[in-house]
N, C-alpha and C. Protein backbone atom coordinates (compact mmCIF):
# COMPACT_ATOMS: atom_id res chain seq x y z
N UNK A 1 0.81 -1.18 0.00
CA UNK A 1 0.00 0.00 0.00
C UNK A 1 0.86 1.26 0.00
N UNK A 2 1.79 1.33 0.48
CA UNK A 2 2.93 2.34 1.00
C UNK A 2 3.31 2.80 -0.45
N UNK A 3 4.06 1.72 -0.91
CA UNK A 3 4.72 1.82 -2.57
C UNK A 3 3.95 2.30 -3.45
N UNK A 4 1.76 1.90 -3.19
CA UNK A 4 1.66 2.44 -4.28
C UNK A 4 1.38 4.02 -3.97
N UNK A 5 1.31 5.01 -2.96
CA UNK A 5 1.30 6.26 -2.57
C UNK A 5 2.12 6.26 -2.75
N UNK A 6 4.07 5.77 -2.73
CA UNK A 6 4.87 6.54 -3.21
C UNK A 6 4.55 6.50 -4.83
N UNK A 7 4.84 5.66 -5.28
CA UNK A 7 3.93 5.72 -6.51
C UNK A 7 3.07 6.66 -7.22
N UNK A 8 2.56 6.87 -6.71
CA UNK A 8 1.59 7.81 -7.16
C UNK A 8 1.85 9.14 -7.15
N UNK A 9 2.71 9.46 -6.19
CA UNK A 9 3.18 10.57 -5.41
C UNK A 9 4.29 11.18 -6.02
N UNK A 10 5.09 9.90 -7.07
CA UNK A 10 6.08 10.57 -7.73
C UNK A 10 5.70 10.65 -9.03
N UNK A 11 4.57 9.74 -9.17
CA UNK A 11 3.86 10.46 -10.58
C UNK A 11 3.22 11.59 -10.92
N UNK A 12 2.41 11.89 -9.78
CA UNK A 12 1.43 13.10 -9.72
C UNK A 12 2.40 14.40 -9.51
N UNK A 13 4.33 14.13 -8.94
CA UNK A 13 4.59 15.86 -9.30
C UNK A 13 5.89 15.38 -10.41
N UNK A 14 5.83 14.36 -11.32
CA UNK A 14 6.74 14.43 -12.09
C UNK A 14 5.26 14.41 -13.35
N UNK A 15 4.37 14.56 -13.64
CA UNK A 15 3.54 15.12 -14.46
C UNK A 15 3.51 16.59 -14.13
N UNK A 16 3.12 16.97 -13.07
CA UNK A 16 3.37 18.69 -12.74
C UNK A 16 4.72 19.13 -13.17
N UNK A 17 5.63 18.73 -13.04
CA UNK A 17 6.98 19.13 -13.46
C UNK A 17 7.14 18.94 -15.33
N UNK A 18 6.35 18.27 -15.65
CA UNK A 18 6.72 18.33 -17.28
C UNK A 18 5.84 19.08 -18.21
N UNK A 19 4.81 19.87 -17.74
CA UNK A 19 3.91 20.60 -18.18
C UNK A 19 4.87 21.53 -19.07
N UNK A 20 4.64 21.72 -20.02
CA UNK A 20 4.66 22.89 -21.23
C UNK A 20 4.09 23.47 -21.36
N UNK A 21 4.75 24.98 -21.39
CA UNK A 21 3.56 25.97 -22.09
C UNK A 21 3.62 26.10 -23.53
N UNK A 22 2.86 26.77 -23.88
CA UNK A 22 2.79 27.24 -25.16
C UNK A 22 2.24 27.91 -25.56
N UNK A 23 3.03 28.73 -26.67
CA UNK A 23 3.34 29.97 -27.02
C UNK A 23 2.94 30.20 -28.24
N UNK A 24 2.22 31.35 -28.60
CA UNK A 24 1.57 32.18 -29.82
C UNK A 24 2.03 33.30 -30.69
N UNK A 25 2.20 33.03 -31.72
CA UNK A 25 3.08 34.24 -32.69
C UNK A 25 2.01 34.63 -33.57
N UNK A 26 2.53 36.04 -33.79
CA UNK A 26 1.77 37.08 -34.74
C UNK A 26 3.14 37.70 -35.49
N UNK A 27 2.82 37.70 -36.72
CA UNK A 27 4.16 38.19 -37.61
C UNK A 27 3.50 40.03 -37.35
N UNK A 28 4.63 40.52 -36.95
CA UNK A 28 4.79 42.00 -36.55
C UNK A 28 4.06 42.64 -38.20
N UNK A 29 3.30 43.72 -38.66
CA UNK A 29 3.08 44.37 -39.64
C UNK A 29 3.74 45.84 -39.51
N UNK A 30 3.41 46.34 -38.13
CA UNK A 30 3.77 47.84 -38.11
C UNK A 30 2.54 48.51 -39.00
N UNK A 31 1.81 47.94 -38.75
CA UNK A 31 0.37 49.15 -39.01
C UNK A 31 -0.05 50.72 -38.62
N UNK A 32 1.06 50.86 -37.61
CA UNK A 32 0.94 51.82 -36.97
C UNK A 32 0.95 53.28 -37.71
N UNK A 33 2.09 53.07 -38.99
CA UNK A 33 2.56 54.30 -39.53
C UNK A 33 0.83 53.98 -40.44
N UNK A 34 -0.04 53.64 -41.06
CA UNK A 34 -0.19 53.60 -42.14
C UNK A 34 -1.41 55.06 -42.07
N UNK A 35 -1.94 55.25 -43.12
CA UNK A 35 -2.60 56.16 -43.43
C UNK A 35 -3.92 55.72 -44.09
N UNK A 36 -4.83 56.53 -43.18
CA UNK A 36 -6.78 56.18 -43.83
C UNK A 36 -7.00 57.01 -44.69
N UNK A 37 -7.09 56.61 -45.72
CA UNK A 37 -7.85 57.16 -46.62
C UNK A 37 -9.28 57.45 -46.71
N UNK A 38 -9.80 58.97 -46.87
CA UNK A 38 -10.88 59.14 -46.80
C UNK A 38 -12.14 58.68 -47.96
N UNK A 39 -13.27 58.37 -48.13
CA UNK A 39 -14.26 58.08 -49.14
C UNK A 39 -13.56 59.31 -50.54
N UNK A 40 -13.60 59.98 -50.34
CA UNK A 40 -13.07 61.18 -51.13
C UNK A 40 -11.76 61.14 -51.94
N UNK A 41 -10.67 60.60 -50.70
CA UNK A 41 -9.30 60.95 -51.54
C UNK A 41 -9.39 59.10 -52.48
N UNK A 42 -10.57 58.34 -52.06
CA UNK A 42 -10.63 57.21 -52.75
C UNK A 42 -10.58 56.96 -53.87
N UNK A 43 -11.51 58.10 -54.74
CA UNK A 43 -11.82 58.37 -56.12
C UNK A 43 -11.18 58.47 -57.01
N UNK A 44 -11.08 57.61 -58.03
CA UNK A 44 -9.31 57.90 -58.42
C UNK A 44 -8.43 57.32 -58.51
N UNK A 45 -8.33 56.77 -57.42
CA UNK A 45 -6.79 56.33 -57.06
C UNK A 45 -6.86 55.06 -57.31
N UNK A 46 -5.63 54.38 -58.04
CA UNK A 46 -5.35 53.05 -58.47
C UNK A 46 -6.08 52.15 -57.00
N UNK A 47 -6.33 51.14 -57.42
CA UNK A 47 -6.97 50.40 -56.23
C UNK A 47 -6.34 48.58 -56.39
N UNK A 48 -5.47 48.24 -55.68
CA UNK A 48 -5.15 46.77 -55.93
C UNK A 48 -6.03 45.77 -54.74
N UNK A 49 -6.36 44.80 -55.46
CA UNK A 49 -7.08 43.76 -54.27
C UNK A 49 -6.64 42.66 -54.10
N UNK A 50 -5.44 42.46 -53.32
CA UNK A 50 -5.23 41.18 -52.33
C UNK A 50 -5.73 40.31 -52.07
N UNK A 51 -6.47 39.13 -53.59
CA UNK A 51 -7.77 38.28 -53.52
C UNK A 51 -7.64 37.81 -52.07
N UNK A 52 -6.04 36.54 -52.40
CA UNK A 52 -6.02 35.56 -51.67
C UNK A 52 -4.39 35.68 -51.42
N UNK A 53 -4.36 34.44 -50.33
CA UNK A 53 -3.01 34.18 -50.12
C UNK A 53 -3.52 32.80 -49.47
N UNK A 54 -2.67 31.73 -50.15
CA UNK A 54 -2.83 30.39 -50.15
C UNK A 54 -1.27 29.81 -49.49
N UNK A 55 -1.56 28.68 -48.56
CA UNK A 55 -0.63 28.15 -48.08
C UNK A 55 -0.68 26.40 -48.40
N UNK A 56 0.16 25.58 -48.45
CA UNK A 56 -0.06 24.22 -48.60
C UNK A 56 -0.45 23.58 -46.91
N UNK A 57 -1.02 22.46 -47.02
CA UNK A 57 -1.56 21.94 -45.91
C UNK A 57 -0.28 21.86 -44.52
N UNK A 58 0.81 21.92 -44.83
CA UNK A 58 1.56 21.62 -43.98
C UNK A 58 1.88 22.75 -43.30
N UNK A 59 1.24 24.18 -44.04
CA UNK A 59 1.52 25.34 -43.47
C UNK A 59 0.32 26.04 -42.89
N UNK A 60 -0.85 25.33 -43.43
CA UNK A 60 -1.88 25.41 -42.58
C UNK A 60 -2.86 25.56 -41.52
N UNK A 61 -1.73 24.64 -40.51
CA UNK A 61 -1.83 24.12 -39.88
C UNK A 61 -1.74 25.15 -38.43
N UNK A 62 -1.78 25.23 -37.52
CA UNK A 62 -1.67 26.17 -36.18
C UNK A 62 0.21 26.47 -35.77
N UNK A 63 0.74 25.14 -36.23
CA UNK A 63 2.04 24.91 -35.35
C UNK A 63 3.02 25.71 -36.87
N UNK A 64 4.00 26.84 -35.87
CA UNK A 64 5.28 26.71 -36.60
C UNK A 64 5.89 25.76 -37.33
N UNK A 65 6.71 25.73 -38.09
CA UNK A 65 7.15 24.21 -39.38
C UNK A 65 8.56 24.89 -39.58
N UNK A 66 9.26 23.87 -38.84
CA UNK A 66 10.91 23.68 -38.95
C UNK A 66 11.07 22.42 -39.98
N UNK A 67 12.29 22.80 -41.06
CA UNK A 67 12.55 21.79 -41.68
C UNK A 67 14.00 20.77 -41.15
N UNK A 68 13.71 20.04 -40.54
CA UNK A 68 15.22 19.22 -40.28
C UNK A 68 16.12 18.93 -41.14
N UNK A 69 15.96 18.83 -42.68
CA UNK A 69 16.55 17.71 -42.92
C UNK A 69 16.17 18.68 -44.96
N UNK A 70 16.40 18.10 -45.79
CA UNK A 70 16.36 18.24 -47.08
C UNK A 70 14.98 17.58 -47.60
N UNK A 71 14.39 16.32 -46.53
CA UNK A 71 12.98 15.98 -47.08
C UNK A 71 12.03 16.19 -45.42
N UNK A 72 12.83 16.57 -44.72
CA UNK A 72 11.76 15.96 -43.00
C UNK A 72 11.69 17.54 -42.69
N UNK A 73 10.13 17.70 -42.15
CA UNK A 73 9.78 19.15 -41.80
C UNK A 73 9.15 18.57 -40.44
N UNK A 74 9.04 19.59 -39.20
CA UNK A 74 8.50 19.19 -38.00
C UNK A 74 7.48 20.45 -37.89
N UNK A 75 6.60 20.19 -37.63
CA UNK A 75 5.65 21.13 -36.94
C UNK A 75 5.23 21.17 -35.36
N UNK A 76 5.75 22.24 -35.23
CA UNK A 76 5.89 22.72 -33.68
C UNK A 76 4.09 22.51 -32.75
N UNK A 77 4.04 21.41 -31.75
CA UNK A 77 2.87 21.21 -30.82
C UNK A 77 2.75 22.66 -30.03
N UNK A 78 3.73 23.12 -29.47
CA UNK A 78 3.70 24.30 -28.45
C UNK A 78 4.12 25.49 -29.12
N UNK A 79 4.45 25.93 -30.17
CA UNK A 79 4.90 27.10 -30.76
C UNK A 79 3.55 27.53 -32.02
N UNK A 80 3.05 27.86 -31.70
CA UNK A 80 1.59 28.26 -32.70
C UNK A 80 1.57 29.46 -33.05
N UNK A 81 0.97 29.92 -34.04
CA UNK A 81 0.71 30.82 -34.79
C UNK A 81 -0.46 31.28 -34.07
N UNK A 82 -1.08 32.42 -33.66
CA UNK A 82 -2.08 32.95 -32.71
C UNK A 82 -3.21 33.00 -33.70
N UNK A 83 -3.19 33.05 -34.83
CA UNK A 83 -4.25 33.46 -36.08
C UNK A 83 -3.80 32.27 -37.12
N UNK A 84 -4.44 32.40 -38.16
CA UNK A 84 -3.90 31.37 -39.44
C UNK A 84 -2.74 32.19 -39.94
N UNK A 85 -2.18 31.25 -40.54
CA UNK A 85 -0.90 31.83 -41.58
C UNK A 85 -1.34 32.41 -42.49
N UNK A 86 -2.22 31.92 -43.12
CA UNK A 86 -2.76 32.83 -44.31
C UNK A 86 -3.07 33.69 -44.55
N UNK A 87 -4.52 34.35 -43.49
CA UNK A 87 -4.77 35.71 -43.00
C UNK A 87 -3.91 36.80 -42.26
N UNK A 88 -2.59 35.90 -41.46
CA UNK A 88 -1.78 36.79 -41.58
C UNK A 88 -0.50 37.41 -42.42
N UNK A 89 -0.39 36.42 -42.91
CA UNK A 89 0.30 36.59 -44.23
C UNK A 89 -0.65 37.90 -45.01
N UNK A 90 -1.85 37.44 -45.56
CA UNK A 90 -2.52 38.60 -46.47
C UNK A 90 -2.42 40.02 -45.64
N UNK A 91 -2.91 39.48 -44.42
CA UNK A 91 -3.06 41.39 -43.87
C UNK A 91 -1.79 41.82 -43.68
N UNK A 92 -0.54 40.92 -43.54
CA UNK A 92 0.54 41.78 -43.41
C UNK A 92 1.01 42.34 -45.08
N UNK A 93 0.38 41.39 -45.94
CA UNK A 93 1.19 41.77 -47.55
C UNK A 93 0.07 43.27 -47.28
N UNK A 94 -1.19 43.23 -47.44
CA UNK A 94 -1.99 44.50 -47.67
C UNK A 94 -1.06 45.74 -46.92
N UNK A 95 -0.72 45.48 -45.74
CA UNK A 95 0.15 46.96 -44.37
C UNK A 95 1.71 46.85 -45.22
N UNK A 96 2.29 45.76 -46.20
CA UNK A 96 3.69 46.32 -46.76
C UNK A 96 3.32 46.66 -47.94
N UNK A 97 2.17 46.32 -48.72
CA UNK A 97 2.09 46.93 -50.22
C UNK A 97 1.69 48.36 -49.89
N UNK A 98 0.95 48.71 -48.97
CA UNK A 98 0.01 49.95 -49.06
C UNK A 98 1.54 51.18 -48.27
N UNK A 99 2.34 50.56 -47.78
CA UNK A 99 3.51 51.58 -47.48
C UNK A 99 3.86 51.54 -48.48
N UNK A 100 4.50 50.44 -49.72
CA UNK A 100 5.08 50.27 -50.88
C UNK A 100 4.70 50.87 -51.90
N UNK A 101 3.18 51.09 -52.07
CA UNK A 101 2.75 51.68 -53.19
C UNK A 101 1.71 52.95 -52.51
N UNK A 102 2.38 54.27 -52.26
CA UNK A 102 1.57 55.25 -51.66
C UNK A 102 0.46 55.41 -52.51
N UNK A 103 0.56 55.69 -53.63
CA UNK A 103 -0.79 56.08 -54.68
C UNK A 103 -1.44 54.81 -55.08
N UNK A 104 -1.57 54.24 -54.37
CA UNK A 104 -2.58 53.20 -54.21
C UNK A 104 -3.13 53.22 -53.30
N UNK A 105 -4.77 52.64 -53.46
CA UNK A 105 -5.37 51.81 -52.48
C UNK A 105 -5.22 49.94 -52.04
N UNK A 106 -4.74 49.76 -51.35
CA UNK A 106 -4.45 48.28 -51.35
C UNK A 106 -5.52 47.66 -50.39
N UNK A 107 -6.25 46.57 -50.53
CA UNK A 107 -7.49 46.12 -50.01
C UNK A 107 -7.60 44.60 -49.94
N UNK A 108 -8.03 44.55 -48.73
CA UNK A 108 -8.15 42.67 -48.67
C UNK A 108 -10.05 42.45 -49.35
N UNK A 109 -10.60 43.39 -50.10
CA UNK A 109 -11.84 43.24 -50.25
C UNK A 109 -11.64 44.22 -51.86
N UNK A 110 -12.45 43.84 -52.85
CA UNK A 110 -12.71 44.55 -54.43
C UNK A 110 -13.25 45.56 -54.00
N UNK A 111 -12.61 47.24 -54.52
CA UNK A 111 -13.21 48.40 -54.07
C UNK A 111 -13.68 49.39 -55.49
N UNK A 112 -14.44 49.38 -55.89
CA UNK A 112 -14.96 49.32 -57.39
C UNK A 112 -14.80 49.01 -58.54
N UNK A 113 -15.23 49.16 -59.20
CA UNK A 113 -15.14 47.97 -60.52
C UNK A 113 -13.61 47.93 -61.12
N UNK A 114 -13.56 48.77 -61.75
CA UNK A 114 -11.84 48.86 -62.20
C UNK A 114 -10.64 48.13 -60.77
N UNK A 115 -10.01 47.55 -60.77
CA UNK A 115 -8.75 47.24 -59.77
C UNK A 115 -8.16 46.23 -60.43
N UNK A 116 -7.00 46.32 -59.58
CA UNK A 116 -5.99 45.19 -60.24
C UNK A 116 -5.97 44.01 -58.75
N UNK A 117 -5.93 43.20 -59.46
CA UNK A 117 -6.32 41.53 -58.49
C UNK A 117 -4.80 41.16 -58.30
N UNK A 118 -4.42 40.82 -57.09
CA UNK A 118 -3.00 39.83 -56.49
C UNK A 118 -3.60 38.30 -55.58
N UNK A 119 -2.78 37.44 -56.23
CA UNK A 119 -3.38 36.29 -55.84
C UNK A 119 -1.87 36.20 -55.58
N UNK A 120 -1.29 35.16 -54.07
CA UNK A 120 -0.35 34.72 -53.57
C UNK A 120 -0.04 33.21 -53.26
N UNK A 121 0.95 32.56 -53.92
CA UNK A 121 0.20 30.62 -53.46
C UNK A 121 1.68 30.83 -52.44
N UNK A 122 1.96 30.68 -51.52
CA UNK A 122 3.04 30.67 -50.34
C UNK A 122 3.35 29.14 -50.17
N UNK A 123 4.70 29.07 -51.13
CA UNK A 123 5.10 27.43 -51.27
C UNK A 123 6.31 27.18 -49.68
N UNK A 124 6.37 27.54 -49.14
CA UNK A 124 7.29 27.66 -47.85
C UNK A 124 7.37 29.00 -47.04
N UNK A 125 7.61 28.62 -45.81
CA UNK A 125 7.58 29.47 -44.69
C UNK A 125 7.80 28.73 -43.85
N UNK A 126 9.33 28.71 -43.72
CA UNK A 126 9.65 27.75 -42.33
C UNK A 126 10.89 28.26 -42.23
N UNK A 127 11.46 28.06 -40.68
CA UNK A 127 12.85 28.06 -40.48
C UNK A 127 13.26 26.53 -40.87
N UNK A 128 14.94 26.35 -41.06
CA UNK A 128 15.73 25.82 -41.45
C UNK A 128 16.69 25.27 -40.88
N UNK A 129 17.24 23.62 -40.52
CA UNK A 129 17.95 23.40 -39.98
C UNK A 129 19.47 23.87 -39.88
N UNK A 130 19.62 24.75 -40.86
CA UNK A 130 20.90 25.32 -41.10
C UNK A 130 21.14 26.88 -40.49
N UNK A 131 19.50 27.35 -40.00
CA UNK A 131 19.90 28.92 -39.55
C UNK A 131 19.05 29.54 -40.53
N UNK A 132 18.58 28.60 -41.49
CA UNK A 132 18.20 29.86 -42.34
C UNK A 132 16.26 29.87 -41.87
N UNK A 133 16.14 30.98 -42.43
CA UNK A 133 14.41 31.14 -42.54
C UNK A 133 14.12 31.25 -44.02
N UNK A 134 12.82 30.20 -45.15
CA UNK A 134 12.87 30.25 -46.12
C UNK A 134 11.69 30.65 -46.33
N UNK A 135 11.39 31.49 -47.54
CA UNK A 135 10.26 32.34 -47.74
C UNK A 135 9.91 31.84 -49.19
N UNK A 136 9.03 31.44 -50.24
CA UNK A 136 8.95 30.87 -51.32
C UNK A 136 7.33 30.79 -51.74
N UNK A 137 7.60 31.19 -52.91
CA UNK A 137 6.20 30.81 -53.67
C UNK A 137 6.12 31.41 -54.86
N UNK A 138 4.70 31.95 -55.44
CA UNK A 138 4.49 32.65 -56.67
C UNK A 138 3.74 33.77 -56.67
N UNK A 139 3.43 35.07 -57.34
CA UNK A 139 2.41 35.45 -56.94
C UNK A 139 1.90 35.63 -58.60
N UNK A 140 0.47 36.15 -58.94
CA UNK A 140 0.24 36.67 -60.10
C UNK A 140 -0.80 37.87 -59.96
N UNK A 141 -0.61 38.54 -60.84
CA UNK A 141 -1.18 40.14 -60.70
C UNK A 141 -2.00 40.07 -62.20
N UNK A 142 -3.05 40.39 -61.80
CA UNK A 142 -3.97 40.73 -63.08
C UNK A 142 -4.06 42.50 -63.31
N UNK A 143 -3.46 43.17 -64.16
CA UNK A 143 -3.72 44.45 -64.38
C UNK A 143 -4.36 44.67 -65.96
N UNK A 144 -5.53 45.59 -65.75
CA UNK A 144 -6.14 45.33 -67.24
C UNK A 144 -6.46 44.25 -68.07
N UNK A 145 -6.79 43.31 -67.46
CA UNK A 145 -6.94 42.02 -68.37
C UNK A 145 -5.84 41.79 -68.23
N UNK A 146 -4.69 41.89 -68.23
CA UNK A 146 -3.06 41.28 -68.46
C UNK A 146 -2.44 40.50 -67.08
N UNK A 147 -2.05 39.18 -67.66
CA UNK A 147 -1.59 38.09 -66.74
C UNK A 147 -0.24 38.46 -66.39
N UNK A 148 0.57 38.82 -64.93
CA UNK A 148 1.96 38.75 -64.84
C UNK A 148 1.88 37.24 -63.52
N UNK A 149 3.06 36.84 -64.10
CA UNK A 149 3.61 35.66 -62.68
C UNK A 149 4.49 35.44 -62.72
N UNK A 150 5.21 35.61 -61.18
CA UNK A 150 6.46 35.62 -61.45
C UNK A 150 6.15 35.00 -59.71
N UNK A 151 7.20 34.48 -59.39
CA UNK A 151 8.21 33.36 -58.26
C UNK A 151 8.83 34.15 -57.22
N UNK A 152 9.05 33.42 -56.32
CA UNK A 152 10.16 34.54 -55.12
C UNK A 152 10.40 33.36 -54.48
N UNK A 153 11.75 33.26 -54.22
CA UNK A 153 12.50 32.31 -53.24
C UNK A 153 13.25 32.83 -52.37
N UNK A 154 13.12 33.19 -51.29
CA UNK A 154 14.21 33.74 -50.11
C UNK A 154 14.53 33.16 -49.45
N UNK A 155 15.66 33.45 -48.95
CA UNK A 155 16.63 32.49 -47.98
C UNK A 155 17.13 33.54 -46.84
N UNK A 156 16.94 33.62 -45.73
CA UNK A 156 17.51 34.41 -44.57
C UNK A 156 18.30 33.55 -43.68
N UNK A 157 19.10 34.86 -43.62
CA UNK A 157 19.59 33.91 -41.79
C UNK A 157 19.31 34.78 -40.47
N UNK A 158 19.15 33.64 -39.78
CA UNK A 158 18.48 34.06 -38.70
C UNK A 158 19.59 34.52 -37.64
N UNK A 159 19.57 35.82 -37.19
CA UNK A 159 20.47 36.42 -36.33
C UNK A 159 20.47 35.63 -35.20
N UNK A 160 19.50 35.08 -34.16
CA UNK A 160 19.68 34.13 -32.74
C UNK A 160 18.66 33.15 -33.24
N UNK A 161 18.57 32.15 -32.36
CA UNK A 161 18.15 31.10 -32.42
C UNK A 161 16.88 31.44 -31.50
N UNK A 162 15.82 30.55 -31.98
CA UNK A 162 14.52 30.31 -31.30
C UNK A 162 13.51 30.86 -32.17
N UNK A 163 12.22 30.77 -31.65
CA UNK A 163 10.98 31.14 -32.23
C UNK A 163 11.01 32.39 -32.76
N UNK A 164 11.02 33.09 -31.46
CA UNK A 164 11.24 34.75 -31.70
C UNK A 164 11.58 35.23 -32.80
N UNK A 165 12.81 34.58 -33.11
CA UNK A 165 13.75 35.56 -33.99
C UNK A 165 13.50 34.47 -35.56
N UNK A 166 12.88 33.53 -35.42
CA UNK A 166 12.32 32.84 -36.58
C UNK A 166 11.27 33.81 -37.05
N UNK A 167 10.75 33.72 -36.35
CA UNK A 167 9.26 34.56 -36.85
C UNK A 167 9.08 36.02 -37.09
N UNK A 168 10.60 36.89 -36.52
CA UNK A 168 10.79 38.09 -36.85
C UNK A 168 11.79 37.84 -38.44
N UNK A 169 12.30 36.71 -38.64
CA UNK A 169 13.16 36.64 -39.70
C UNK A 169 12.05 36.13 -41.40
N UNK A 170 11.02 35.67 -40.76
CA UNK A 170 10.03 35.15 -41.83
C UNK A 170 9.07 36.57 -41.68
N UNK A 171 9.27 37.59 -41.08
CA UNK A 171 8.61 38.47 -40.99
C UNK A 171 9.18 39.31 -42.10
N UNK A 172 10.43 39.74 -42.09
CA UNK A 172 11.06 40.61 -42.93
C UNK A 172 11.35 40.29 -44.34
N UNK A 173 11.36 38.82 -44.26
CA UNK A 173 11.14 38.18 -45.49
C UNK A 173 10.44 38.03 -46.54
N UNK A 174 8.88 38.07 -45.64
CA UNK A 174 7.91 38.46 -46.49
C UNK A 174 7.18 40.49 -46.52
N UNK A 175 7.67 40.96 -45.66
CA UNK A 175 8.25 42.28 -46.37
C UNK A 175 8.74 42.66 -47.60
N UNK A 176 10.12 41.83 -47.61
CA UNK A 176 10.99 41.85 -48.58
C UNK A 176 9.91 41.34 -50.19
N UNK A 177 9.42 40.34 -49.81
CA UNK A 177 8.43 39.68 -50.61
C UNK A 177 7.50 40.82 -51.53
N UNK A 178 6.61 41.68 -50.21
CA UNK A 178 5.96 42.42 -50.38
C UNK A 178 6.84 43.96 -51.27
N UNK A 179 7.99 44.02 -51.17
CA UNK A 179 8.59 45.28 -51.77
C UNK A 179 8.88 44.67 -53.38
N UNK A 180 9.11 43.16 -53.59
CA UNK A 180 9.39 42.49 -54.83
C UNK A 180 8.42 42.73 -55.94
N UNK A 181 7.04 42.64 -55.36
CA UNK A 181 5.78 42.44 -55.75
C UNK A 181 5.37 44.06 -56.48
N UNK A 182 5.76 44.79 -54.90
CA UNK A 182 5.03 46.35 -55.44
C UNK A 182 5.95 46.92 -56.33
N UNK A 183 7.32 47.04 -56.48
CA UNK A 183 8.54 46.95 -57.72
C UNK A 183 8.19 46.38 -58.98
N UNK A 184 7.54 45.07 -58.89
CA UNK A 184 6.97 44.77 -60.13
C UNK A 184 5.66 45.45 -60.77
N UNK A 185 4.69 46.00 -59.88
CA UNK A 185 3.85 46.73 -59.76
C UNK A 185 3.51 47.66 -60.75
N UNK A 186 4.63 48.47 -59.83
CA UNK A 186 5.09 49.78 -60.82
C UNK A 186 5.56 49.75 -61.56
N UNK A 187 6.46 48.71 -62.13
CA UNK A 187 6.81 48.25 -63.78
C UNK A 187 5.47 47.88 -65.08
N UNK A 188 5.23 47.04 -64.38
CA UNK A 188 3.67 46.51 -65.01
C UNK A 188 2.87 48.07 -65.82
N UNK A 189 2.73 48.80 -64.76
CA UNK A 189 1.69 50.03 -64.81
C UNK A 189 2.52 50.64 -65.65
């Protein structure tokens, strides 16, 4: 009887002792600087719409996605994304295009008939067993009836190690993403 209260006793605080927390990320936008446009100064002004932004199932998912290996990716149980990847992905591309392209309106919603459509398929977003953070996919822009598509592959390295600085490094990445896009933009036009 004794053994099984010790028993029990070293189970019940070596389960208390292995508890994990876990932790929620939001990729930083810096929304802060941006500027509202009034109904008024609307009229006019080039207008792009941010259909979609698509992720593959493995990025889907709630958990951060480290790749170990050249074919093995892990997705993090305790390191989660606080929102979907996707929606934050789009609202952060809408807060870097709309700094990127001032004489635009940039919109996660169609804002009258005339606009130009951005569709995003996000083929990777993971840190890297090597240090790096990889950013990858395609995007295509419909302006005037006219098809552009073009690719982006980035490779970062990550200044410290851990979540933090993963998710600030896939942050700037797709910044970077977002300045590729509005550069092509203004070529297009």
């Amino acid at each position: 009887m004794k053994k099984g209260l010790i028993l029990f006793a070293a189970l019940a605080l070596s389960a208390c002792s292995s508890t994990i927390d876990t932790t929620y990320y939001q990729l930083p936008s810096g929304a802060a600087s941006m500027q509202v446009n009034s109904a008024s100064q609307m009229q006019g002004q080039p207008t792009l719409w941010v259909q979609q932004v698509t992720v593959p199932d493995y990025l889907a998912g709630n958990g951060l996605v480290y790749q170990t290996s050249d074919v093995k990716y892990v997705i993090a149980a305790n390191n989660l994304w606080a929102s979907p990847l996707d929606q934050q992905l789009q609202q952060t591309l809408i807060t870097n295009l709309s700094k990127a392209l001032p004489g635009r309106l940039v919109s996660g919603s169609p804002l009258g008939a005339q606009h130009d459509t951005l569709n995003v398929t996000v083929t990777g977003f993971q840190g890297r067993y090597d240090g790096q953070a990889v950013i990858s996919g395609e995007w295509t822009l419909e302006h005037q009836g006219r098809l552009t598509k073009r690719a982006f592959n980035l490779t970062l390295p990550q200044k410290e190690d851990g979540y933090d600085a993963l998710v600030r490094t896939l942050a700037l990445g797709w910044q970077q993403t977002a300045q590729q896009i509005a550069n092509s933009a203004v070529e297009i036009n």
